[in-house]
C-alpha atoms as a PDB file:
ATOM      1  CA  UNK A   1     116.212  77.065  88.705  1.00  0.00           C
ATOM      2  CA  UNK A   2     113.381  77.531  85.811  1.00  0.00           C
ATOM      3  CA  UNK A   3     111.450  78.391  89.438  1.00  0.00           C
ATOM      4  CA  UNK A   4     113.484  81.206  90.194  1.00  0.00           C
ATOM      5  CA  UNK A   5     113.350  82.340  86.730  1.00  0.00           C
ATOM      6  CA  UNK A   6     109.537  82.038  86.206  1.00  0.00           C
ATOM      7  CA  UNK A   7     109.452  84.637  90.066  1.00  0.00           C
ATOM      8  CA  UNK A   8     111.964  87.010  88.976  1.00  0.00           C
ATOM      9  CA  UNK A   9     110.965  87.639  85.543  1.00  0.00           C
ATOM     10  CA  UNK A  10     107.847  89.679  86.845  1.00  0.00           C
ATOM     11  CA  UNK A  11     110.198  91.459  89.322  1.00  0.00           C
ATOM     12  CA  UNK A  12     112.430  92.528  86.500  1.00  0.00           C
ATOM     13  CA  UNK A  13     109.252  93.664  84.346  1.00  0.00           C
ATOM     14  CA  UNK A  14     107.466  95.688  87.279  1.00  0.00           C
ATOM     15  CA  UNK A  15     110.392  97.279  88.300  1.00  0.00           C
ATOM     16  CA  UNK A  16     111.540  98.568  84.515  1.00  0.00           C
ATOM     17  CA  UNK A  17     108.204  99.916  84.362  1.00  0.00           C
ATOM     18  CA  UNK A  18     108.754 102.170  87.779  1.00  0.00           C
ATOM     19  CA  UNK A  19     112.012 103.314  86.522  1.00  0.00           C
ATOM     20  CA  UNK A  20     110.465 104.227  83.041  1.00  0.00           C
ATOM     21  CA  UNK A  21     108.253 106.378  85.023  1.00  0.00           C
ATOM     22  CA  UNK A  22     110.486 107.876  86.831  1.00  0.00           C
ATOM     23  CA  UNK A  23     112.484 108.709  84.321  1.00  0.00           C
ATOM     24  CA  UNK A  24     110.188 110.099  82.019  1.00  0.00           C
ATOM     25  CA  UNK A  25     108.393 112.452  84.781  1.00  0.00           C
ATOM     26  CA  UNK A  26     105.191 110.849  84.259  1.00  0.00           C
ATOM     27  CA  UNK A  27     102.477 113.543  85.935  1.00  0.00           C
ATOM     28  CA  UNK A  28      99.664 113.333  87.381  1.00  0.00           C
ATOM     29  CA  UNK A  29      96.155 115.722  87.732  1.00  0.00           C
ATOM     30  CA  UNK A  30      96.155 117.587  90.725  1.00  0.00           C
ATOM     31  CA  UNK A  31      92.710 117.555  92.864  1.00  0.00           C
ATOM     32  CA  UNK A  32      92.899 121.170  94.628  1.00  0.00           C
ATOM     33  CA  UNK A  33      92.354 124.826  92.989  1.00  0.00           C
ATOM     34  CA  UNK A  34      94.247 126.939  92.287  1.00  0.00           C
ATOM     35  CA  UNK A  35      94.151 129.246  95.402  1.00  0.00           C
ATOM     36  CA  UNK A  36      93.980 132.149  93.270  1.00  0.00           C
ATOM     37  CA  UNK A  37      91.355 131.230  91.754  1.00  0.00           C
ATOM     38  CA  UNK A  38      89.270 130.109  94.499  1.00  0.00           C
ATOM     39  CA  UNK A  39      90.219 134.048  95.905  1.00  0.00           C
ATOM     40  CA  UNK A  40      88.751 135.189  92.265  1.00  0.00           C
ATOM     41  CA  UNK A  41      85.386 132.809  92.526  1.00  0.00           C
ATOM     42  CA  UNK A  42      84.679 133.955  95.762  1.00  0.00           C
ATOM     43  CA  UNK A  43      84.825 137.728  95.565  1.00  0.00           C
ATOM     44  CA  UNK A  44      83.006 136.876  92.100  1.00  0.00           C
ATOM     45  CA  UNK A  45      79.936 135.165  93.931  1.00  0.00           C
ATOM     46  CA  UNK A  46      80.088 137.333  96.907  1.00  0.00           C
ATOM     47  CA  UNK A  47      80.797 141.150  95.246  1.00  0.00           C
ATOM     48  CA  UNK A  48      77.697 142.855  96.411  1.00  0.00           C
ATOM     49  CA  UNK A  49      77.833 141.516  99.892  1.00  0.00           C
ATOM     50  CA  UNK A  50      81.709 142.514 100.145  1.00  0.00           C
ATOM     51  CA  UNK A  51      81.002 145.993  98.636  1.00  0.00           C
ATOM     52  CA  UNK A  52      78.537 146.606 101.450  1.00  0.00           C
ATOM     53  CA  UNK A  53      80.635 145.840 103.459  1.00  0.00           C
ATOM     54  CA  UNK A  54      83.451 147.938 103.149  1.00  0.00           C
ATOM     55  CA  UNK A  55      81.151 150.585 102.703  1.00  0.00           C
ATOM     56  CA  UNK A  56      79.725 149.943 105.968  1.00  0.00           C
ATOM     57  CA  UNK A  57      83.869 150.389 107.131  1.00  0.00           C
ATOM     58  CA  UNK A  58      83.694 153.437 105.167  1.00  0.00           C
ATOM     59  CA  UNK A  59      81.091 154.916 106.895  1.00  0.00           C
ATOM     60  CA  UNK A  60      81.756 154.055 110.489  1.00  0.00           C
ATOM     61  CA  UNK A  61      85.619 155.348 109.731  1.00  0.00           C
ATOM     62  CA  UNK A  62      84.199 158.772 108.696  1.00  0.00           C
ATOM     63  CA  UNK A  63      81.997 158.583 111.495  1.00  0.00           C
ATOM     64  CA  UNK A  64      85.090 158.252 113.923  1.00  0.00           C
ATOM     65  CA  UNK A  65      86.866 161.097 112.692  1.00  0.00           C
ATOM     66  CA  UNK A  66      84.044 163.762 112.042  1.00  0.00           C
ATOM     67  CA  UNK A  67      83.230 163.482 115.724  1.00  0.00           C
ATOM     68  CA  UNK A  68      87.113 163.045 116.772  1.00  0.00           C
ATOM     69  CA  UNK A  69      87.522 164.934 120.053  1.00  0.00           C
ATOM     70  CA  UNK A  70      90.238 164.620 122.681  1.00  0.00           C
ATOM     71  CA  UNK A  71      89.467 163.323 125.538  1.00  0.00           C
ATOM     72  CA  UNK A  72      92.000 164.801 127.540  1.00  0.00           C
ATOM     73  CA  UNK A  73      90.605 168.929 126.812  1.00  0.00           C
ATOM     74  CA  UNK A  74      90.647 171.192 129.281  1.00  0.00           C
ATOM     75  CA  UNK A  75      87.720 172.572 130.734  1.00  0.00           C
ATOM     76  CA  UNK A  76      86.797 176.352 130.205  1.00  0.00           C
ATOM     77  CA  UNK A  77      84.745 178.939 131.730  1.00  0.00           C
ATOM     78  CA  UNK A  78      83.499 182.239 129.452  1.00  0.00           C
ATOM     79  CA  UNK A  79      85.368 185.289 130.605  1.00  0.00           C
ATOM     80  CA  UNK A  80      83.311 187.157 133.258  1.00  0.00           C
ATOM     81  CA  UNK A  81      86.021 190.055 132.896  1.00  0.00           C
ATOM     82  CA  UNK A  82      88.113 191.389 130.141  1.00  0.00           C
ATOM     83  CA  UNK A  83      91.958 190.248 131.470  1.00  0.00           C
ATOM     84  CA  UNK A  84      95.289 190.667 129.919  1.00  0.00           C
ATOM     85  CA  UNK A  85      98.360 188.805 131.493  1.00  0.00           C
ATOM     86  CA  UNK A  86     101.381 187.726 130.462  1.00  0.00           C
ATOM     87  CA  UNK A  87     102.476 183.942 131.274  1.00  0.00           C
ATOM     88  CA  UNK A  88     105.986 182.911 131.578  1.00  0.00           C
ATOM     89  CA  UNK A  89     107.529 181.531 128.638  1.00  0.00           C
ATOM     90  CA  UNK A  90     110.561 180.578 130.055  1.00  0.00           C
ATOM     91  CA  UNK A  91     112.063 176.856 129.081  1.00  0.00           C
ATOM     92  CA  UNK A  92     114.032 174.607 131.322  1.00  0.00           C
ATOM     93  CA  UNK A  93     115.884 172.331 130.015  1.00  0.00           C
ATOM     94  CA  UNK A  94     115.225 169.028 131.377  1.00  0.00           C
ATOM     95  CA  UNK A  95     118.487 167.360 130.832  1.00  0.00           C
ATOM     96  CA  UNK A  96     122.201 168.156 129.463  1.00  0.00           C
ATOM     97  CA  UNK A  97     122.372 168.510 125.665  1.00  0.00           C
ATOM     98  CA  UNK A  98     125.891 167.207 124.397  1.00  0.00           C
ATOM     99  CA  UNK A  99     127.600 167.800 121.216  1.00  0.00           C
ATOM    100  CA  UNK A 100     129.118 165.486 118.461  1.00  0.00           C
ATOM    101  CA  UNK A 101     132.359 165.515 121.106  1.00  0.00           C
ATOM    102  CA  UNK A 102     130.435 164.921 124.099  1.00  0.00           C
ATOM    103  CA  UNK A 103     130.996 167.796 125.407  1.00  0.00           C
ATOM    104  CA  UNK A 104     128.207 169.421 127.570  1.00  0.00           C
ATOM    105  CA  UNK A 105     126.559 172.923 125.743  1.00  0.00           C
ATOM    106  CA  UNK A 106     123.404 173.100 127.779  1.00  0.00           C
ATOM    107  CA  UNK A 107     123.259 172.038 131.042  1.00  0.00           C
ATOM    108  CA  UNK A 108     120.346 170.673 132.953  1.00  0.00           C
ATOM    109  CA  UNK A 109     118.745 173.038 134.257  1.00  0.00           C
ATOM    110  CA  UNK A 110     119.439 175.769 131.576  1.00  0.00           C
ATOM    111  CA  UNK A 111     116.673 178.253 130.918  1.00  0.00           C
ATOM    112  CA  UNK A 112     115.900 180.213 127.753  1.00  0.00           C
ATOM    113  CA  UNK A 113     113.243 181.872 126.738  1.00  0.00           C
ATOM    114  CA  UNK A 114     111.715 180.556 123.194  1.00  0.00           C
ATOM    115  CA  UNK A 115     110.590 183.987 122.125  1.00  0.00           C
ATOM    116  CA  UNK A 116     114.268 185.066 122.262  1.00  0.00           C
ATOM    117  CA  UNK A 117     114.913 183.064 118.926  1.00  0.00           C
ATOM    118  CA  UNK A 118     111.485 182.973 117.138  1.00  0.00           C
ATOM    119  CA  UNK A 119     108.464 184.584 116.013  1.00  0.00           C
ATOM    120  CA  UNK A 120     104.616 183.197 115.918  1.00  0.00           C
ATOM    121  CA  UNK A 121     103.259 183.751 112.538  1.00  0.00           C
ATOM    122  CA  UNK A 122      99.416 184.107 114.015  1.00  0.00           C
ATOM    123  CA  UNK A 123      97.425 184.939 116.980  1.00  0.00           C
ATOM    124  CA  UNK A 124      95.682 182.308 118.691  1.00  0.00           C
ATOM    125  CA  UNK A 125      91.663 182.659 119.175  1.00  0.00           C
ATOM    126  CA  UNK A 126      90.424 179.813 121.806  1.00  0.00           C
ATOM    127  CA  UNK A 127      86.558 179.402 121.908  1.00  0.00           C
ATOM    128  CA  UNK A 128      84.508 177.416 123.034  1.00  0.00           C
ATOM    129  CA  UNK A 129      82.632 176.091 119.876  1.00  0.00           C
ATOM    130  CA  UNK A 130      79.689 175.198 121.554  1.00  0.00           C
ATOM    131  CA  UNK A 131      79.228 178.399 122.032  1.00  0.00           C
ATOM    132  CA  UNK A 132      76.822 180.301 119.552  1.00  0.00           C
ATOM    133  CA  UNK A 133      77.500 184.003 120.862  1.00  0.00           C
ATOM    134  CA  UNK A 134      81.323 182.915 120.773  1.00  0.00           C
ATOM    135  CA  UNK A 135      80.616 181.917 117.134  1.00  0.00           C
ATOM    136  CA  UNK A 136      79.239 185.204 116.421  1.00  0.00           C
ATOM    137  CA  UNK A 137      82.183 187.196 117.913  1.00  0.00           C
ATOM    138  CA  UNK A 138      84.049 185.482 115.776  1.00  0.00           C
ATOM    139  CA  UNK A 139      82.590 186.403 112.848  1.00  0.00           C
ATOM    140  CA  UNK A 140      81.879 189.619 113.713  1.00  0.00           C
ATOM    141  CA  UNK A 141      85.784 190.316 114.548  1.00  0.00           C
ATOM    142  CA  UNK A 142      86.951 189.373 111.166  1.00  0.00           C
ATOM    143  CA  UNK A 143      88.590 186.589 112.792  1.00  0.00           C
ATOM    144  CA  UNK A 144      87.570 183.841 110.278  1.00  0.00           C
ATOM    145  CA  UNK A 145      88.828 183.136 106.734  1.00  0.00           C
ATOM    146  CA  UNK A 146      92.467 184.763 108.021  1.00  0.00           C
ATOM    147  CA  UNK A 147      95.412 183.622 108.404  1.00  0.00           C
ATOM    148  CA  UNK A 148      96.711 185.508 110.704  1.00  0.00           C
ATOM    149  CA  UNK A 149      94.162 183.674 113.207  1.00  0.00           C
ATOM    150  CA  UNK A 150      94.431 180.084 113.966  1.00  0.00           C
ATOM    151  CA  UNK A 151      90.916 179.050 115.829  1.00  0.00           C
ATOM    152  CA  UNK A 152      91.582 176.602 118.447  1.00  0.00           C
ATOM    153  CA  UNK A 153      88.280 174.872 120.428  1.00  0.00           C
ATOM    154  CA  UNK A 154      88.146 174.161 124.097  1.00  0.00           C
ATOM    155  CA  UNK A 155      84.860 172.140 123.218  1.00  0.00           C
ATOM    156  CA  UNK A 156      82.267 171.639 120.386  1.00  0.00           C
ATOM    157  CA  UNK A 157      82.528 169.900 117.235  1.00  0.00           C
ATOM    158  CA  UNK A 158      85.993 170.430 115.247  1.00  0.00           C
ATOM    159  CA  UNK A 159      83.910 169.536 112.299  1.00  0.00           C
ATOM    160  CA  UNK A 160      80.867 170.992 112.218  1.00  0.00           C
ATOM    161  CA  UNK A 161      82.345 174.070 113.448  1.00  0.00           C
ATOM    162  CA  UNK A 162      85.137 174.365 110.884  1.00  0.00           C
ATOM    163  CA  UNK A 163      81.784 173.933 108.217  1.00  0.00           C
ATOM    164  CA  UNK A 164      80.579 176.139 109.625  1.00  0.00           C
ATOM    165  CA  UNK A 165      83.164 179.028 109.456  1.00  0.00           C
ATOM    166  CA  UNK A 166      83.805 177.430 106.109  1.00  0.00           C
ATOM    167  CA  UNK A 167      87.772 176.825 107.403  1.00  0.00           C
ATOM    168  CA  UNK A 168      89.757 174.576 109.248  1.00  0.00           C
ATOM    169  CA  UNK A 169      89.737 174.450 113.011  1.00  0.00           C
ATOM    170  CA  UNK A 170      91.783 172.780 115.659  1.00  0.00           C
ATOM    171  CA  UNK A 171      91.450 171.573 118.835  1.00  0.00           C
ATOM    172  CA  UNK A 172      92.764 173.337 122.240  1.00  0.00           C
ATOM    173  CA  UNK A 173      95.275 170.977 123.364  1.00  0.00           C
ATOM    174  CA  UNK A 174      96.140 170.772 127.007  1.00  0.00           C
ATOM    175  CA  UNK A 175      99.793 171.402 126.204  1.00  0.00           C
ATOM    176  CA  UNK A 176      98.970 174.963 124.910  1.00  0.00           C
ATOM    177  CA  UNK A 177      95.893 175.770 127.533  1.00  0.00           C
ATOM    178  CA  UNK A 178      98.945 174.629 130.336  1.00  0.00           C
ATOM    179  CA  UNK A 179     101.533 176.680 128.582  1.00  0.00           C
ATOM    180  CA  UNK A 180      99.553 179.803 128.001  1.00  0.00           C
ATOM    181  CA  UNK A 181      97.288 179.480 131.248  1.00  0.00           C
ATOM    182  CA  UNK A 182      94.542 179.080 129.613  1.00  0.00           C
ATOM    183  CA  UNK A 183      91.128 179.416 131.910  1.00  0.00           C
ATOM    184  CA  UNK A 184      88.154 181.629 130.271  1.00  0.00           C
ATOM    185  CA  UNK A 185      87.199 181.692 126.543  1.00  0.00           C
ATOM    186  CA  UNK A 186      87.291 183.554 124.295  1.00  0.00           C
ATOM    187  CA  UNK A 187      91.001 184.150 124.660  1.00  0.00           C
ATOM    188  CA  UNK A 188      93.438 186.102 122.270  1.00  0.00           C
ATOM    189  CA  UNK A 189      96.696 184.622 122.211  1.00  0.00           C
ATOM    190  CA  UNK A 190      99.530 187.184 120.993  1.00  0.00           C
ATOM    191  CA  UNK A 191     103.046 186.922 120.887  1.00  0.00           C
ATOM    192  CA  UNK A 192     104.422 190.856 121.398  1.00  0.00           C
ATOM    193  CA  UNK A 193     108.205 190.983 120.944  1.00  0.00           C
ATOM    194  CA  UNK A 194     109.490 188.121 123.358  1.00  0.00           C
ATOM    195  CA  UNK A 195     106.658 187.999 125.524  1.00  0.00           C
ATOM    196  CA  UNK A 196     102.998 186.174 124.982  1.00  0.00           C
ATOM    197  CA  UNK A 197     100.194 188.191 125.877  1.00  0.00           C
ATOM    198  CA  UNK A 198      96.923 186.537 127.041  1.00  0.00           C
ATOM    199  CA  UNK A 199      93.310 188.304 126.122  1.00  0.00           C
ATOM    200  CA  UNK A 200      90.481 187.190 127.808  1.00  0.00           C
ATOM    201  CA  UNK A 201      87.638 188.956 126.194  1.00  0.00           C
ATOM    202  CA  UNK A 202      84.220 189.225 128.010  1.00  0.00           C
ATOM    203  CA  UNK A 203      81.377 188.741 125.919  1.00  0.00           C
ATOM    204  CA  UNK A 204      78.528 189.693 128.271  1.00  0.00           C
ATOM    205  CA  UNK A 205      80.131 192.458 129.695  1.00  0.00           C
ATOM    206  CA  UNK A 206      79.442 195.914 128.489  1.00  0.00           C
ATOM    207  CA  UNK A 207      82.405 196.789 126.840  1.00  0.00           C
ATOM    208  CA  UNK A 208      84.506 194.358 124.587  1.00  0.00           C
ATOM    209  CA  UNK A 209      87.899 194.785 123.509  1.00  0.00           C
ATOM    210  CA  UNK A 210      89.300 193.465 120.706  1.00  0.00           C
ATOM    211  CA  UNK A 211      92.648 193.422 119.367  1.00  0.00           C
END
């Protein structure tokens, strides 16, 4: 019996201390960083090399959009003739337009013409800004630093040309070189009453006409 005693005793004492531990939250020191902190430290030690680096980002992300240039532009010829035509506007509608009852208030099928309902604010000039003599024209028409002119570009530079005219220029998308059958440049693009009338103005020919 004093055997059993003289074992258990220990037992007892060991286990008291665990629970006294336990109990009173005993902590301990934690090996890792704060992750924070490590984050700090590192830009800390590493600030120049991070700085050139995003300005290397910098640059290359100006870089991508000063020389931005569709890929998808239509190719187009200078005007060998002064032309005027008049393109149909006319819209199909592509599929029935329902309203809050379901009920059907444009078929498929439906045509309209846009110009029926609403007025463009400016003419359309598309150049090709490659182009110096274009360029020229330009300036020479009083078609820059207006804004009753929008200046669209079949080609060139959307930057460096808009520096150069000192005002923002826009590229000649195909949906609008489609739509207004586009083909030579320079072209005048003029909305007259409900119809769009198309100038294409000949630069090397004898006579120009501007409008």
């Amino acid at each position: 019996m004093k055997i059993i005693i003289f074992f258990l005793v220990p037992i007892f004492l060991f286990s008291s201390t665990l629970v006294k531990k336990y109990e009173t939250g005993e902590t301990f020191q934690f090996a890792e960083k704060d992750m924070l902190e490590e984050i700090k430290n590192h830009i800390e030690n590493n600030r120049t090399q991070i700085e050139n680096k995003l300005e290397e980002y910098k640059k290359v992300a100006k870089e991508k959009v000063n020389n931005y240039k569709p890929a998808d532009l239509k190719k187009l010829t200078p005007a060998i003739k002064n032309n005027t035509f008049y393109p149909d506007m006319t819209y199909t509608n592509p599929n029935n337009v329902y309203d809050n009852n379901g009920n059907i208030i444009y078929p498929k099928g439906f045509q309209f013409n846009p110009l029926d309902y609403q007025t463009l604010p400016y003419k359309m000039i598309v150049i090709d800004g490659n182009s110096k003599a274009q360029l020229d024209w330009l300036v020479e028409n009083n078609y820059i630093d207006n804004m009753k002119y929008m200046i669209l570009l079949s080609d060139g530079n959307y930057q460096e040309v808009g520096e150069k005219l000192k005002q923002p220029v826009f590229y000649a998308m195909p949906k609008i070189t489609e739509k207004f059958n586009i083909e030579h440049t320079p072209s005048v693009i003029t909305q007259i009453g409900n119809k769009m009338e198309v100038k294409e103005i000949c630069l090397s020919c004898k006579e120009e006409v501007k409008k």
